[in-house]
PDB file of N, CA and C in Angstrom:
ATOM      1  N   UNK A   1       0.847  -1.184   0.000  1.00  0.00           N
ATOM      2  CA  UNK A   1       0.000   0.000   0.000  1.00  0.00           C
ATOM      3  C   UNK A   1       0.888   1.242   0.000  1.00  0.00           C
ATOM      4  N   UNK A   2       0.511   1.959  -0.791  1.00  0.00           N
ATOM      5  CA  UNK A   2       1.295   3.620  -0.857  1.00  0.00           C
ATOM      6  C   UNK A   2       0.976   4.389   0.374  1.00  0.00           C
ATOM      7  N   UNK A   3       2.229   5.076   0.910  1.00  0.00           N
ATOM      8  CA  UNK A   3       2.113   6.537   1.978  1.00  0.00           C
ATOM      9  C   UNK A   3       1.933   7.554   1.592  1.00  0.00           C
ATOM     10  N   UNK A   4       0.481   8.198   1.736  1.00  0.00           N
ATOM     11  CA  UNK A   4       0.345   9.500   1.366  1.00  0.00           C
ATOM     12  C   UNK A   4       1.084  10.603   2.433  1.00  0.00           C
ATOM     13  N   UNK A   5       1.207  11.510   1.816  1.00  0.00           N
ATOM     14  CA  UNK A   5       1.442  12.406   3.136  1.00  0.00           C
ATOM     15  C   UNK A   5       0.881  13.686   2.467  1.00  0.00           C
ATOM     16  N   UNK A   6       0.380  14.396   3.091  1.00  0.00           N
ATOM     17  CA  UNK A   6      -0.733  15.767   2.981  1.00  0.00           C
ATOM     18  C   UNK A   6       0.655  16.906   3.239  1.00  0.00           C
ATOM     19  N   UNK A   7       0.662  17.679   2.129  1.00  0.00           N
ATOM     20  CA  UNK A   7       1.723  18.561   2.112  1.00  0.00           C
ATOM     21  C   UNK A   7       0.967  20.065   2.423  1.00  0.00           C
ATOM     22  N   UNK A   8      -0.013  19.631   2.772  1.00  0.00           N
ATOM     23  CA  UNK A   8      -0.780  20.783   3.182  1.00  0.00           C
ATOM     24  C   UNK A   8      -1.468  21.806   1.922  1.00  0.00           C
ATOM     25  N   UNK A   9      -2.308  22.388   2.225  1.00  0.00           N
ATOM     26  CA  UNK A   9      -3.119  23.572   1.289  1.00  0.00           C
ATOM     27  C   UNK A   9      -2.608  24.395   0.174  1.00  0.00           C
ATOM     28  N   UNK A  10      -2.255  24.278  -1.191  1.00  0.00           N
ATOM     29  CA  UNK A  10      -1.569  25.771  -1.718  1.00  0.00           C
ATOM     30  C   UNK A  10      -1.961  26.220  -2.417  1.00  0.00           C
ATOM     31  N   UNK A  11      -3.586  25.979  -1.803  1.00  0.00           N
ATOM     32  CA  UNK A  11      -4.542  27.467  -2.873  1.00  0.00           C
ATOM     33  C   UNK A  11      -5.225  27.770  -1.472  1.00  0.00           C
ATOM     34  N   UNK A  12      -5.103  29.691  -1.350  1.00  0.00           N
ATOM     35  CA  UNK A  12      -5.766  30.553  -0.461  1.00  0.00           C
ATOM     36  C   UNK A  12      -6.843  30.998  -1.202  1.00  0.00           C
ATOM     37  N   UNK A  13      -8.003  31.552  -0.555  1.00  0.00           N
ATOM     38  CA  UNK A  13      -8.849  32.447  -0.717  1.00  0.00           C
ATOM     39  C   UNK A  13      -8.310  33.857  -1.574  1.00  0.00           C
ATOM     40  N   UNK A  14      -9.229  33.843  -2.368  1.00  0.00           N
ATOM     41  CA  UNK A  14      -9.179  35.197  -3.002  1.00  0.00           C
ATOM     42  C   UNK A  14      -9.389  36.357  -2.143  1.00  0.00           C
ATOM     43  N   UNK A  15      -8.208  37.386  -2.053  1.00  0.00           N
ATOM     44  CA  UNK A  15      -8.488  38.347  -0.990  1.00  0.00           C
ATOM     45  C   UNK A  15      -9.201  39.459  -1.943  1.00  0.00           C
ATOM     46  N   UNK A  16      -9.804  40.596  -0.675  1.00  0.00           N
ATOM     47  CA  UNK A  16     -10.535  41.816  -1.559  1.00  0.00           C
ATOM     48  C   UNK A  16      -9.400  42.728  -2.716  1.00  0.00           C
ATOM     49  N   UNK A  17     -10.158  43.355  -3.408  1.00  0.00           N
ATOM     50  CA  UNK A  17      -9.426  43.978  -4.247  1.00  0.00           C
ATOM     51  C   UNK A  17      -9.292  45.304  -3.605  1.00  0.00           C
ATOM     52  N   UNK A  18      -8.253  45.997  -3.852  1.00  0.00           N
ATOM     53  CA  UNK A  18      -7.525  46.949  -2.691  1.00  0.00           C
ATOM     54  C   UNK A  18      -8.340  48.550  -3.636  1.00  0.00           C
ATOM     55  N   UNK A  19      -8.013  49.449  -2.802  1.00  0.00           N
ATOM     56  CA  UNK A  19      -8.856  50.588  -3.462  1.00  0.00           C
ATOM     57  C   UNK A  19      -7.186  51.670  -4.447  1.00  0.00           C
ATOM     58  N   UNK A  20      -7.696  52.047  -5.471  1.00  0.00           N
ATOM     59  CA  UNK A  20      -6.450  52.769  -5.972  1.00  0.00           C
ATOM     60  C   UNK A  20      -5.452  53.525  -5.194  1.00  0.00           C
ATOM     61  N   UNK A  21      -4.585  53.646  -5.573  1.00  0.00           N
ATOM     62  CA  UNK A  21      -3.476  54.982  -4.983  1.00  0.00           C
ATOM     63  C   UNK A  21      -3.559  56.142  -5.765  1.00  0.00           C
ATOM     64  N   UNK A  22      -3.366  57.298  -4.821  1.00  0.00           N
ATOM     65  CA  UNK A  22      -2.960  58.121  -5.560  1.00  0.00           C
ATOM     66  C   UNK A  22      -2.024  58.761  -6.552  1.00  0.00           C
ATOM     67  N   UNK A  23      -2.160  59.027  -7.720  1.00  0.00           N
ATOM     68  CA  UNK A  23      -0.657  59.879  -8.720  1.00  0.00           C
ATOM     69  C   UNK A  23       0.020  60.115  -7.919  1.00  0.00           C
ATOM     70  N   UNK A  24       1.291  59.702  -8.434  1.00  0.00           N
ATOM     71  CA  UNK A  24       2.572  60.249  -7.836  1.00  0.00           C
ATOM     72  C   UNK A  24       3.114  61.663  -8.289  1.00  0.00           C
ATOM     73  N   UNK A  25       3.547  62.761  -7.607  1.00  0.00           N
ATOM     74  CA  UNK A  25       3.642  64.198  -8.459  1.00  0.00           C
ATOM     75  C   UNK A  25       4.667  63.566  -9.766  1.00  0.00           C
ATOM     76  N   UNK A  26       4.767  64.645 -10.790  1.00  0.00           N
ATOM     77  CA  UNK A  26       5.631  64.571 -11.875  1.00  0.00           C
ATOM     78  C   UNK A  26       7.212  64.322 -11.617  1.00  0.00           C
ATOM     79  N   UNK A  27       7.708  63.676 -12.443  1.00  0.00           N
ATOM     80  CA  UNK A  27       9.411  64.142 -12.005  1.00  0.00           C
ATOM     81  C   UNK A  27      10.009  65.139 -12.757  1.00  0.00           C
ATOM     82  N   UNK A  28      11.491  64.976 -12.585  1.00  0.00           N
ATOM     83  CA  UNK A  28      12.000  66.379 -13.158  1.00  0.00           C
ATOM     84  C   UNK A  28      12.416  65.558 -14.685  1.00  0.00           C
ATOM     85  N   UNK A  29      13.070  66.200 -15.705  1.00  0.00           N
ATOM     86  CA  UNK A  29      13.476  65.743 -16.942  1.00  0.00           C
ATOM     87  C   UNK A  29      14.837  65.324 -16.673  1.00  0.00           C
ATOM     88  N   UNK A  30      15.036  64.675 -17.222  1.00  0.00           N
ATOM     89  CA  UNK A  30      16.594  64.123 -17.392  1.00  0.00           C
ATOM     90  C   UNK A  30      17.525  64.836 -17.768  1.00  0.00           C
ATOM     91  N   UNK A  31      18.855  65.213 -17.978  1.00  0.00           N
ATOM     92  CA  UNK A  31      20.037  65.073 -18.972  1.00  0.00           C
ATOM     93  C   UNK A  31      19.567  64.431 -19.535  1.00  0.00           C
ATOM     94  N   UNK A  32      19.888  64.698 -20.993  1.00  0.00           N
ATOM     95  CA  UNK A  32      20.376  63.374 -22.127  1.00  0.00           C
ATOM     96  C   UNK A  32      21.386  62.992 -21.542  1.00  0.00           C
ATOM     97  N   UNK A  33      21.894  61.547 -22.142  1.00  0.00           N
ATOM     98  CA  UNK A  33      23.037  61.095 -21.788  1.00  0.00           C
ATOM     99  C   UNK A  33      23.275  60.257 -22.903  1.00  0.00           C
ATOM    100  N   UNK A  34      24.307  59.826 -22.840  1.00  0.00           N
ATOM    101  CA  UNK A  34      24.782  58.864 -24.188  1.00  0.00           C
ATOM    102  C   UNK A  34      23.679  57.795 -24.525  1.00  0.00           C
ATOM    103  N   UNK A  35      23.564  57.412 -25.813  1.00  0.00           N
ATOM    104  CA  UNK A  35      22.730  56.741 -26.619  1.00  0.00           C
ATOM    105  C   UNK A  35      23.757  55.073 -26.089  1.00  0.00           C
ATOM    106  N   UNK A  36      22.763  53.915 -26.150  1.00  0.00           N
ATOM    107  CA  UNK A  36      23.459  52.667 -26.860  1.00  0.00           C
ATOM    108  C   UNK A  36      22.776  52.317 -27.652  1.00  0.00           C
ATOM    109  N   UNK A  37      23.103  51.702 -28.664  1.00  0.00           N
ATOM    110  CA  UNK A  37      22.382  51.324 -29.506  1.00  0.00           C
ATOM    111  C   UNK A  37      22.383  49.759 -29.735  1.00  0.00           C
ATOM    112  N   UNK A  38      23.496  49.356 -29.310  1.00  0.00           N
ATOM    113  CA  UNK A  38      23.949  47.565 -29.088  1.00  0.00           C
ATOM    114  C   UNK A  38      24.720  47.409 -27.790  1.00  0.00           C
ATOM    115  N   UNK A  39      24.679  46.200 -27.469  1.00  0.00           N
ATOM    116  CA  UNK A  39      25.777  45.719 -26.120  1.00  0.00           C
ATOM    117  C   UNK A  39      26.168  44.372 -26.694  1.00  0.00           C
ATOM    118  N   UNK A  40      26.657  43.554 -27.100  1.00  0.00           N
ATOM    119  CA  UNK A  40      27.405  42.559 -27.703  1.00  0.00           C
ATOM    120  C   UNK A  40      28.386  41.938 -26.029  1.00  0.00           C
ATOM    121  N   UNK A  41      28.483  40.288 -26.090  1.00  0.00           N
ATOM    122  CA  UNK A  41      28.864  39.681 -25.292  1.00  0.00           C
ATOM    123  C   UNK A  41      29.533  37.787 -25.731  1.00  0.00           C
ATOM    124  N   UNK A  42      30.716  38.282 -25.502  1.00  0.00           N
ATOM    125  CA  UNK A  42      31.336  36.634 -25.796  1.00  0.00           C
ATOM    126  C   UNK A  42      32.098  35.854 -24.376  1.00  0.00           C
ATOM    127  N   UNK A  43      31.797  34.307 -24.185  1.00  0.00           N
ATOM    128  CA  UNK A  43      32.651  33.958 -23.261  1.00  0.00           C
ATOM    129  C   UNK A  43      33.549  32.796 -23.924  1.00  0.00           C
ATOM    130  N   UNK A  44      34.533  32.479 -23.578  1.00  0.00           N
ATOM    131  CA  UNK A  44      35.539  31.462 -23.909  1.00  0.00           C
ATOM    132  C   UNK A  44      35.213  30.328 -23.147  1.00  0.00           C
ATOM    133  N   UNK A  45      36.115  29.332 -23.621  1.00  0.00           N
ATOM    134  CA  UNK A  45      35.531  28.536 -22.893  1.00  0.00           C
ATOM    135  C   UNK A  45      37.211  27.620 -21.951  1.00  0.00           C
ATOM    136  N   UNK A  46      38.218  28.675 -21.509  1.00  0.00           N
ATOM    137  CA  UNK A  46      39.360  28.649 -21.236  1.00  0.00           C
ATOM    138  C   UNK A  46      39.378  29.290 -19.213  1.00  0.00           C
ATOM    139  N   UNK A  47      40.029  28.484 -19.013  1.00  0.00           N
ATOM    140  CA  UNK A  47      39.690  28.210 -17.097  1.00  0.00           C
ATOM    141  C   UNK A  47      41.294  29.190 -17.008  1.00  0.00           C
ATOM    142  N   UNK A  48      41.107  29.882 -15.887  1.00  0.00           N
ATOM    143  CA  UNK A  48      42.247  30.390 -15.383  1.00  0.00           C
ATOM    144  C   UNK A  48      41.787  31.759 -14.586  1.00  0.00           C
ATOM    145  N   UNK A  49      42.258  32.659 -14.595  1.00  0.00           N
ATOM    146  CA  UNK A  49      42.038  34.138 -14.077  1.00  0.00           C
ATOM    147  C   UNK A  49      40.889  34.493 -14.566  1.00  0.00           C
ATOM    148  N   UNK A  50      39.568  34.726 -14.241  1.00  0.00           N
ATOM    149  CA  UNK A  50      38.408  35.455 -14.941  1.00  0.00           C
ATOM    150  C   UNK A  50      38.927  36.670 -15.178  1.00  0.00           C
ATOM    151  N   UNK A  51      38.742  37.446 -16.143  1.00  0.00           N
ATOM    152  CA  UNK A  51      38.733  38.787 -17.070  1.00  0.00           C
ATOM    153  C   UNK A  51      37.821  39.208 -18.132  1.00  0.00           C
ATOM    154  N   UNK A  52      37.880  40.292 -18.211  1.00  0.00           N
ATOM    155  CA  UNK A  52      36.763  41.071 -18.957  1.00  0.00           C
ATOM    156  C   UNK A  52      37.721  42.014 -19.576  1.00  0.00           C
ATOM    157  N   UNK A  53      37.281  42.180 -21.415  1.00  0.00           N
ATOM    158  CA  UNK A  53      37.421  43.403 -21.486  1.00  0.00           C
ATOM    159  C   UNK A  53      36.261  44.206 -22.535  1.00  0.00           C
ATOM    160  N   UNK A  54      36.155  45.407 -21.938  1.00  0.00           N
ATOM    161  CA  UNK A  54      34.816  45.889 -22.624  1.00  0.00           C
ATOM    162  C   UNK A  54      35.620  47.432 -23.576  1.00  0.00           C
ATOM    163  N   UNK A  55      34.932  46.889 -24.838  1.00  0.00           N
ATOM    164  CA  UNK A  55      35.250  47.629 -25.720  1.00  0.00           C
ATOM    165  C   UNK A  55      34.173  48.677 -26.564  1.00  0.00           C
ATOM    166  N   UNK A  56      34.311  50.056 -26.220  1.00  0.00           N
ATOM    167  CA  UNK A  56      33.563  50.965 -26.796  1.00  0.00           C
ATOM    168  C   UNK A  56      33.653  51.305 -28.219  1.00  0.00           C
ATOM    169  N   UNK A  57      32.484  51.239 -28.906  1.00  0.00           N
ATOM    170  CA  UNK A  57      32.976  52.562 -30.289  1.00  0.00           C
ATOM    171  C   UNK A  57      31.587  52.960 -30.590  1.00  0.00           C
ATOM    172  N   UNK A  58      31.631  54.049 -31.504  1.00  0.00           N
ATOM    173  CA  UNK A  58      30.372  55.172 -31.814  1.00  0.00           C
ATOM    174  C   UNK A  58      30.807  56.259 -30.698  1.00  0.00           C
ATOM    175  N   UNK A  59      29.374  56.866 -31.466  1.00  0.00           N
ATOM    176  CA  UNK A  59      29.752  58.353 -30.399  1.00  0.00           C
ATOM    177  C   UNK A  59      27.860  58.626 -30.684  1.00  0.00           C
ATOM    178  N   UNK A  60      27.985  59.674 -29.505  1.00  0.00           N
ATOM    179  CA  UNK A  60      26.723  60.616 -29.518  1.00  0.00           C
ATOM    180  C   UNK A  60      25.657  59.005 -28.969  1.00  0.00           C
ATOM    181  N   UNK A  61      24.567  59.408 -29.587  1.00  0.00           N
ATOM    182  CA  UNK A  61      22.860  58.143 -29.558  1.00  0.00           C
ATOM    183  C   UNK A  61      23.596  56.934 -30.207  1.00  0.00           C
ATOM    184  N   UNK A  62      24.953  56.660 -30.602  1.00  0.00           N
ATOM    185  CA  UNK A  62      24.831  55.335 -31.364  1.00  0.00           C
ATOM    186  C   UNK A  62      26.053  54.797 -30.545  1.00  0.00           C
ATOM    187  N   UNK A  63      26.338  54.650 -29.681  1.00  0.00           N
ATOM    188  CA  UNK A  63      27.599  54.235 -29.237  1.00  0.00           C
ATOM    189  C   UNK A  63      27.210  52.535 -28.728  1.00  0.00           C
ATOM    190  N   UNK A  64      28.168  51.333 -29.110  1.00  0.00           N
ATOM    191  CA  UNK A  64      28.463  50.151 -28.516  1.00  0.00           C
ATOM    192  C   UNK A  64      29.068  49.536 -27.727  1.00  0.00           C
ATOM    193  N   UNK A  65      28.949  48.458 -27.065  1.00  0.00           N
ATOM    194  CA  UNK A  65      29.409  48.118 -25.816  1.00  0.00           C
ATOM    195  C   UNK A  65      29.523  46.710 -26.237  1.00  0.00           C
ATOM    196  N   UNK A  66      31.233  45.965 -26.540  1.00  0.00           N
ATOM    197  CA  UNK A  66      31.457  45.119 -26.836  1.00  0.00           C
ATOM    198  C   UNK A  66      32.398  44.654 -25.135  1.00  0.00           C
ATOM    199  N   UNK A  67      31.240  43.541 -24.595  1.00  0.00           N
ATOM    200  CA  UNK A  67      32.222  42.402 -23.422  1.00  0.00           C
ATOM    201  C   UNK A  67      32.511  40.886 -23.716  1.00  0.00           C
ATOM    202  N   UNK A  68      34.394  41.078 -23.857  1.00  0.00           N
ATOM    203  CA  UNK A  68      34.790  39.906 -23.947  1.00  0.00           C
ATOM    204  C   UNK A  68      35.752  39.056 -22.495  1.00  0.00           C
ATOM    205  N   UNK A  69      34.601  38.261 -22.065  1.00  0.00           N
ATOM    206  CA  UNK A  69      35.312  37.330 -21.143  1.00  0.00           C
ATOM    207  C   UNK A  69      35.812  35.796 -21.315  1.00  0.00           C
ATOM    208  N   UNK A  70      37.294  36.161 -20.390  1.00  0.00           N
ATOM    209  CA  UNK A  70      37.589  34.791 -20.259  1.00  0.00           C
ATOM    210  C   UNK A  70      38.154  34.373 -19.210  1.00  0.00           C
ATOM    211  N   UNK A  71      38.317  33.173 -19.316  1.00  0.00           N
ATOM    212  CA  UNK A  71      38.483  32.542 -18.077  1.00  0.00           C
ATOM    213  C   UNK A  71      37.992  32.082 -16.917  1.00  0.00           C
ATOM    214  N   UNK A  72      36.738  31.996 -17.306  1.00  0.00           N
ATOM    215  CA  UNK A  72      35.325  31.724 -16.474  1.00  0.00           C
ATOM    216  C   UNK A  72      35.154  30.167 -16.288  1.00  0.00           C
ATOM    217  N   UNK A  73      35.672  29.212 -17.031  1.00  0.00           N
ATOM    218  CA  UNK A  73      35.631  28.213 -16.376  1.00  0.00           C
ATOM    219  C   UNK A  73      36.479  27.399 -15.616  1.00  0.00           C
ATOM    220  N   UNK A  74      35.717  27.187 -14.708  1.00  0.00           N
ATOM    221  CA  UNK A  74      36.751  26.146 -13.247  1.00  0.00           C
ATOM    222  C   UNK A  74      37.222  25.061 -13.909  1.00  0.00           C
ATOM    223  N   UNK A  75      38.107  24.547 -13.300  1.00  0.00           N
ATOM    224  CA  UNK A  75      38.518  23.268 -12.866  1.00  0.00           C
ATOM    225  C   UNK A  75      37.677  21.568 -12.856  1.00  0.00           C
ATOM    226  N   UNK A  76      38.026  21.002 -13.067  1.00  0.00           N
ATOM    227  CA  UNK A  76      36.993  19.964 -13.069  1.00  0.00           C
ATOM    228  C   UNK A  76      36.873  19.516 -11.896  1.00  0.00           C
ATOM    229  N   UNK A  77      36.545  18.797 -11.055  1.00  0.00           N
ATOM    230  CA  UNK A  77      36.248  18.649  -9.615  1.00  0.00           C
ATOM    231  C   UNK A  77      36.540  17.287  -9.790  1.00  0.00           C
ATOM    232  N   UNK A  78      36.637  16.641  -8.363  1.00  0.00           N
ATOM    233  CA  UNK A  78      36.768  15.217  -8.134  1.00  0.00           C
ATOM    234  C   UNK A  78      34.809  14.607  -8.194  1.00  0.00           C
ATOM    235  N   UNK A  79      35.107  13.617  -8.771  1.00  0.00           N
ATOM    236  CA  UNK A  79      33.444  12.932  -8.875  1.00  0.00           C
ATOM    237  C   UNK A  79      33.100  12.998  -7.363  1.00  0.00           C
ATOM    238  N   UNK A  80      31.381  13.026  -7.564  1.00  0.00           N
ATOM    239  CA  UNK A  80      31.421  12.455  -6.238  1.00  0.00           C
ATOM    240  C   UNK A  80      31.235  11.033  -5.376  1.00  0.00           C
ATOM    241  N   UNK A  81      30.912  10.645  -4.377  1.00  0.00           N
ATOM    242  CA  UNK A  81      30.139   9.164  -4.307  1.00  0.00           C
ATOM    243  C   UNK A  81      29.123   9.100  -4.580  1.00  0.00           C
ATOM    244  N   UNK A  82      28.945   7.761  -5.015  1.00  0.00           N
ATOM    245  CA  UNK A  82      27.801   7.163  -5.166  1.00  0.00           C
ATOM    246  C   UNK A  82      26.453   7.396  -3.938  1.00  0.00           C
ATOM    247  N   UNK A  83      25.465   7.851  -4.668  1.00  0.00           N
ATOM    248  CA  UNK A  83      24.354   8.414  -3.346  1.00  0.00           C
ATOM    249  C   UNK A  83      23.586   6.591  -3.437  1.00  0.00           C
ATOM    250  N   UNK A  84      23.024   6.752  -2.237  1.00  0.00           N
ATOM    251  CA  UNK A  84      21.919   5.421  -1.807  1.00  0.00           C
ATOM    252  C   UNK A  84      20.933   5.665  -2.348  1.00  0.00           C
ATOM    253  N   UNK A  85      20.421   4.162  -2.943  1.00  0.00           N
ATOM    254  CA  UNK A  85      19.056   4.220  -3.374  1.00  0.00           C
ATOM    255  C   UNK A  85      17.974   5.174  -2.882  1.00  0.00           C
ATOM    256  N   UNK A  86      17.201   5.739  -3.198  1.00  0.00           N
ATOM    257  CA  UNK A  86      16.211   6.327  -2.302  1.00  0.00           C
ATOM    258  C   UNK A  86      14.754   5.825  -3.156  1.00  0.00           C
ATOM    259  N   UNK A  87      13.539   6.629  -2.347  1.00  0.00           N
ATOM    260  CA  UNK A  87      11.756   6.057  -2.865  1.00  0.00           C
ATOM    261  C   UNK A  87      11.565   7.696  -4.088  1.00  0.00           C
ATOM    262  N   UNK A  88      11.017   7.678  -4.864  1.00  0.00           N
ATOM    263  CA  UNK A  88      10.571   9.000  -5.964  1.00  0.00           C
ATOM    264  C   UNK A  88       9.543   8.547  -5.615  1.00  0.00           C
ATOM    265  N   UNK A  89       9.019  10.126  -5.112  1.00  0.00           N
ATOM    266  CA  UNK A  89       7.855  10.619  -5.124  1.00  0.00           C
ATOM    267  C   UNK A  89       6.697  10.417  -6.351  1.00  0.00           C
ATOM    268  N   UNK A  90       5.530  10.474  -6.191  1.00  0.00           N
ATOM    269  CA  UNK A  90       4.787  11.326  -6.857  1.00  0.00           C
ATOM    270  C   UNK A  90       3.715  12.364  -6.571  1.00  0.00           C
ATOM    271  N   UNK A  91       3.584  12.931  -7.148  1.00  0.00           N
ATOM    272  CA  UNK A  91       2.722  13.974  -6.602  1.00  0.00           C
ATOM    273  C   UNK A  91       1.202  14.603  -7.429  1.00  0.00           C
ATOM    274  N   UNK A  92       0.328  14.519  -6.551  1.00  0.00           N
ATOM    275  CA  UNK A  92      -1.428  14.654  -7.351  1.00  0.00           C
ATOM    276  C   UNK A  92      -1.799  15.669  -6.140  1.00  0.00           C
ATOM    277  N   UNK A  93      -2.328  16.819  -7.000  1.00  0.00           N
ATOM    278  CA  UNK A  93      -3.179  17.669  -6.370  1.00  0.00           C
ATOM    279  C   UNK A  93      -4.519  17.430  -6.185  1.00  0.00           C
ATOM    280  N   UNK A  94      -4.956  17.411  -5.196  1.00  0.00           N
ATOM    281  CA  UNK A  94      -6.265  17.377  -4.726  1.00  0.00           C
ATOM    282  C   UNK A  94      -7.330  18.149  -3.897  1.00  0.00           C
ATOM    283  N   UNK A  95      -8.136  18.782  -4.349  1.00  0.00           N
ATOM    284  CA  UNK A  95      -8.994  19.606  -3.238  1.00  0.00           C
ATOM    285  C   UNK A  95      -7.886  20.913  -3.135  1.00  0.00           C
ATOM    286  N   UNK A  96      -6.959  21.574  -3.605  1.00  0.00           N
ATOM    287  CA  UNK A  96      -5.929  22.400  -3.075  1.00  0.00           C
ATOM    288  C   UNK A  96      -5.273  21.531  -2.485  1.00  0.00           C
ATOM    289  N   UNK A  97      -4.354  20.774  -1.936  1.00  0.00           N
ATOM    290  CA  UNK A  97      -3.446  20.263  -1.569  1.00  0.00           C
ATOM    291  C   UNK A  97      -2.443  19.371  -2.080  1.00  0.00           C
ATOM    292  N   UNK A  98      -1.503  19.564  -1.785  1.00  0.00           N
ATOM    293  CA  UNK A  98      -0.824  18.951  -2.773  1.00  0.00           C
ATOM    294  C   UNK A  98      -0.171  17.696  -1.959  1.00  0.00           C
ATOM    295  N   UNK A  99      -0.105  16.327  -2.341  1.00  0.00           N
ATOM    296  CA  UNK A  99       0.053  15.089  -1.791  1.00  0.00           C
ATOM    297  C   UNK A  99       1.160  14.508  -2.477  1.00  0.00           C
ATOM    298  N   UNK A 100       2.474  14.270  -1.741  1.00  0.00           N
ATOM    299  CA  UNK A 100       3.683  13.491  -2.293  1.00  0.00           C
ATOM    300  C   UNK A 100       3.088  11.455  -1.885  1.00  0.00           C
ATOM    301  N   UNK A 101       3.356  11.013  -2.685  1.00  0.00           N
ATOM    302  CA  UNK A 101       2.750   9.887  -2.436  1.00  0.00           C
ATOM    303  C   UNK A 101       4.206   8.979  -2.311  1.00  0.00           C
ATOM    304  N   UNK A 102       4.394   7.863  -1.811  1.00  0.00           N
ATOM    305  CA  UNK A 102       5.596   7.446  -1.814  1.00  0.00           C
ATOM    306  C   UNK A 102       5.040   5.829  -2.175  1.00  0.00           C
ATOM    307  N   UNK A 103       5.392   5.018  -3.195  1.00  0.00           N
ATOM    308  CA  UNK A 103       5.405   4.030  -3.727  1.00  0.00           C
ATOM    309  C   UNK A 103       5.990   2.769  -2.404  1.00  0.00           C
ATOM    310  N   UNK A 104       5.456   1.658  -1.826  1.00  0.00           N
ATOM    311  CA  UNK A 104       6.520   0.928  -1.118  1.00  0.00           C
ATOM    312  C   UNK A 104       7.260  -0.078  -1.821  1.00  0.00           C
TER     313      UNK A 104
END
């Protein structure tokens, strides 16, 4: 026979709908400030010192933003052990609740 276990409720009541806020006053205008028009991005696929270098060109509303990194990947790691068998779940919602069922 299967173990249910009741994971409890995860549908609430619909709460009231809240009453508006008021406008926020206006803000002020900006500076212009430099345009981008692209941002461009490459990574390697070479392990050592992480680095970046970001390379500008254009001018005025059209200027680009080229980032090239490397050295972003680690090391390979030692495996790990072997984990113990364990039971997989399944899981059926019912009534709002949601029930992990465990197979014996």
């Amino acid at each position: 026979m299967a173990q249910e276990i009741d994971l409890g409720s995860v549908v609430g009541p619909q709460g009231p709908k809240g009453d508006p806020g008021n406008d926020g006053a206006a803000g002020k205008d900006g500076a212009a400030g430099p345009g981008f028009s692209s941002a461009t991005a490459t990574v390697d696929a070479t392990s050592g010192t992480p680095t970046v270098t970001v390379t500008k060109s254009g001018s005025g509303q059209s200027q680009s933003l080229a980032f090239a990194f490397k050295g972003l990947k680690g090391n390979d790691g030692a495996p790990g052990a072997a984990g113990k068998d364990g039971k997989t779940a399944t899981f059926e919602l019912r009534d709002g609740h949601l029930y992990a069922i465990y197979e014996d």
